[in-house]
C-alpha atoms as a PDB file:
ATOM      1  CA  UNK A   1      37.990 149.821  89.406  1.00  0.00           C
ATOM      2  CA  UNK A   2      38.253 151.656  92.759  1.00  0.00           C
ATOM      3  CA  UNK A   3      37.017 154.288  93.759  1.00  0.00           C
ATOM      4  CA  UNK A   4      39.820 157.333  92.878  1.00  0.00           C
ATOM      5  CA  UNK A   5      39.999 161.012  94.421  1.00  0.00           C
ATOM      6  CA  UNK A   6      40.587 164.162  91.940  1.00  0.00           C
ATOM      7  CA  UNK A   7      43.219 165.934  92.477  1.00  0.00           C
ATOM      8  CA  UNK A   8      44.081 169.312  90.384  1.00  0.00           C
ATOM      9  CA  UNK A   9      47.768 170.813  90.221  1.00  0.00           C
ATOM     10  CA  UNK A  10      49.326 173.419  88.999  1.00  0.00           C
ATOM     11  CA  UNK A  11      52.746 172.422  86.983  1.00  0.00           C
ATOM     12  CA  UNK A  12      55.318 174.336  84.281  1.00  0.00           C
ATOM     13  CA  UNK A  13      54.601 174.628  80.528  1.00  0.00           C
ATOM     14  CA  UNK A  14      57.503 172.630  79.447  1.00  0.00           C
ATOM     15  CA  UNK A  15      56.645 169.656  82.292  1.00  0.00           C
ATOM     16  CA  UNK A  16      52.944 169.849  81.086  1.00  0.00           C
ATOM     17  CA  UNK A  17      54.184 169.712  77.328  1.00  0.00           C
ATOM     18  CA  UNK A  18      56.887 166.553  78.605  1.00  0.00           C
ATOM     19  CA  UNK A  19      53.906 165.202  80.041  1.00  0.00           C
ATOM     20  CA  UNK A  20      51.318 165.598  77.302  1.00  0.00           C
ATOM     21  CA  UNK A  21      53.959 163.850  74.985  1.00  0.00           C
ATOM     22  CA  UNK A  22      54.919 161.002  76.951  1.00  0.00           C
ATOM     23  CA  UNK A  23      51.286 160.037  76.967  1.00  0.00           C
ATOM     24  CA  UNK A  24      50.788 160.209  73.581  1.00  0.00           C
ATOM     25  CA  UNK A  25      54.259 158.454  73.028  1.00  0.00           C
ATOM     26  CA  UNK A  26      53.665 155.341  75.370  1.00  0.00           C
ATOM     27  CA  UNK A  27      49.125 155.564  74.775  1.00  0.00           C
ATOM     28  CA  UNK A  28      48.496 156.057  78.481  1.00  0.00           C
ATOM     29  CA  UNK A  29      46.660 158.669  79.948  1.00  0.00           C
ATOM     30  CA  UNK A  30      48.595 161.599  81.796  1.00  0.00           C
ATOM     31  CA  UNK A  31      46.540 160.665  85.233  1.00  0.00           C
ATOM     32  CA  UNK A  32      48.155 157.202  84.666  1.00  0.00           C
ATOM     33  CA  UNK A  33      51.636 158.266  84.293  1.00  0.00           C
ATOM     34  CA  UNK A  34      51.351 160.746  87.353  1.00  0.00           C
ATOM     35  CA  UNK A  35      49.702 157.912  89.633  1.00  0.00           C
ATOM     36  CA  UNK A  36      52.408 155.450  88.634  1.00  0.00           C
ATOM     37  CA  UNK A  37      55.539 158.417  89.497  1.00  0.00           C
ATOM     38  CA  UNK A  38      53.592 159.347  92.931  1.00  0.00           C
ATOM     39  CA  UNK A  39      53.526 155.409  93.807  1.00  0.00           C
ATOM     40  CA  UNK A  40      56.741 155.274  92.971  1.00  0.00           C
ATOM     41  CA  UNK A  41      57.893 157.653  95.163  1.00  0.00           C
ATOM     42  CA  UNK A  42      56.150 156.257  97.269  1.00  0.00           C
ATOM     43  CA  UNK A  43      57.459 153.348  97.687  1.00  0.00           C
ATOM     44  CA  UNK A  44      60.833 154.488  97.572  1.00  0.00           C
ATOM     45  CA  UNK A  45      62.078 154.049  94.004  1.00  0.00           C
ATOM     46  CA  UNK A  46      63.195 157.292  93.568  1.00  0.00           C
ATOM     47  CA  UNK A  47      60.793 158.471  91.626  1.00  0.00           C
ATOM     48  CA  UNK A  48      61.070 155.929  89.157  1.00  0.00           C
ATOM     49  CA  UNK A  49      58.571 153.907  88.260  1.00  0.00           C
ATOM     50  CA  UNK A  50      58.744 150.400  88.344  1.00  0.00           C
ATOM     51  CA  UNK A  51      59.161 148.576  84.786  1.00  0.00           C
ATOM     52  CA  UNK A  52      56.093 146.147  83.559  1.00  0.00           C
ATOM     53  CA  UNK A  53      56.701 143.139  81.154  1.00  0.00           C
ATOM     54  CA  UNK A  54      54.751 143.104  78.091  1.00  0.00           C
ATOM     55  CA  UNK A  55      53.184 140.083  79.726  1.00  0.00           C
ATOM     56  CA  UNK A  56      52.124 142.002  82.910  1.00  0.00           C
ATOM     57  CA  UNK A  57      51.035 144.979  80.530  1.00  0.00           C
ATOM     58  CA  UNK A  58      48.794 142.284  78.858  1.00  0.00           C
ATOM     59  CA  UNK A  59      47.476 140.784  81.765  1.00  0.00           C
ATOM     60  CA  UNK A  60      45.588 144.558  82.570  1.00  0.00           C
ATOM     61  CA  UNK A  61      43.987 143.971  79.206  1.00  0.00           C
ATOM     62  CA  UNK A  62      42.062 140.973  80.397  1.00  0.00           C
ATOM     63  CA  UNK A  63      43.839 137.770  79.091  1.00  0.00           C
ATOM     64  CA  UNK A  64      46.865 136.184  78.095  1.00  0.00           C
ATOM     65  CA  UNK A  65      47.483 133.889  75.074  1.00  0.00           C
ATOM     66  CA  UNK A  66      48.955 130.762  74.293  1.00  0.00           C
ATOM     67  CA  UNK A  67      52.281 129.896  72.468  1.00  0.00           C
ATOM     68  CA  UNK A  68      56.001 129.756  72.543  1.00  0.00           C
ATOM     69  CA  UNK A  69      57.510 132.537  75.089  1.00  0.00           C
ATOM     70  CA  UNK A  70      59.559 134.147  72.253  1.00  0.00           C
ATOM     71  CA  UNK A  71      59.582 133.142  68.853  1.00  0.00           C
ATOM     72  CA  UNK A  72      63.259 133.876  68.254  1.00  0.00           C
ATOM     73  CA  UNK A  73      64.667 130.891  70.057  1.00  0.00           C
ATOM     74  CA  UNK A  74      63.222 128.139  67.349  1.00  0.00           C
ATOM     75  CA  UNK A  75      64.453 129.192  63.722  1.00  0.00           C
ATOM     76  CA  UNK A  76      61.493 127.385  62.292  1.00  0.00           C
ATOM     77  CA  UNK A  77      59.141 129.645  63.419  1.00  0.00           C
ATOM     78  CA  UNK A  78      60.505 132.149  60.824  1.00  0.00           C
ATOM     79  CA  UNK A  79      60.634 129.379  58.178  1.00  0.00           C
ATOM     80  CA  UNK A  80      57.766 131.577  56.440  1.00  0.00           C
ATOM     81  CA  UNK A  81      58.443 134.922  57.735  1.00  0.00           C
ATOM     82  CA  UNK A  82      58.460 137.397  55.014  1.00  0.00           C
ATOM     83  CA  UNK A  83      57.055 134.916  52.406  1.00  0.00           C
END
């Protein structure tokens, strides 16, 4: 990881609550989700940040896996499901 600078601000009850609940909703941490809006800006998306895969989401976690791309598009993969 690189080497990160602290920065403390001062923000609203109800965008600290939004925040706060956000983070719990989607499991990151509330530095994460600020650092991902500021480099958005950044960058000129508006403000909005830029959507991740769940295969790019995976990736961070350190490996990938093996096996059809999505499950839905043979109907014998779900020959068993539910069995």
């Amino acid at each position: 990881m690189r080497h990160m600078k602290t920065l403390s601000v001062k923000i609203p009850d109800p965008l600290a609550k939004w925040l706060l609940g956000e983070a719990k909703q989607t499991r990151r941490s509330r530095s994460e989700l600020v650092r991902e809006a500021l480099e958005a800006k950044r960058q000129g998306n508006g403000g909005k940040p830029k959507r991740r895969s769940l295969a790019d989401a995976l990736l961070e976690c350190g490996g990938t896996f093996d096996g059809p791309g999505d499950l839905s598009t043979n109907p014998r993969y779900m020959d068993d499901f539910g069995k």
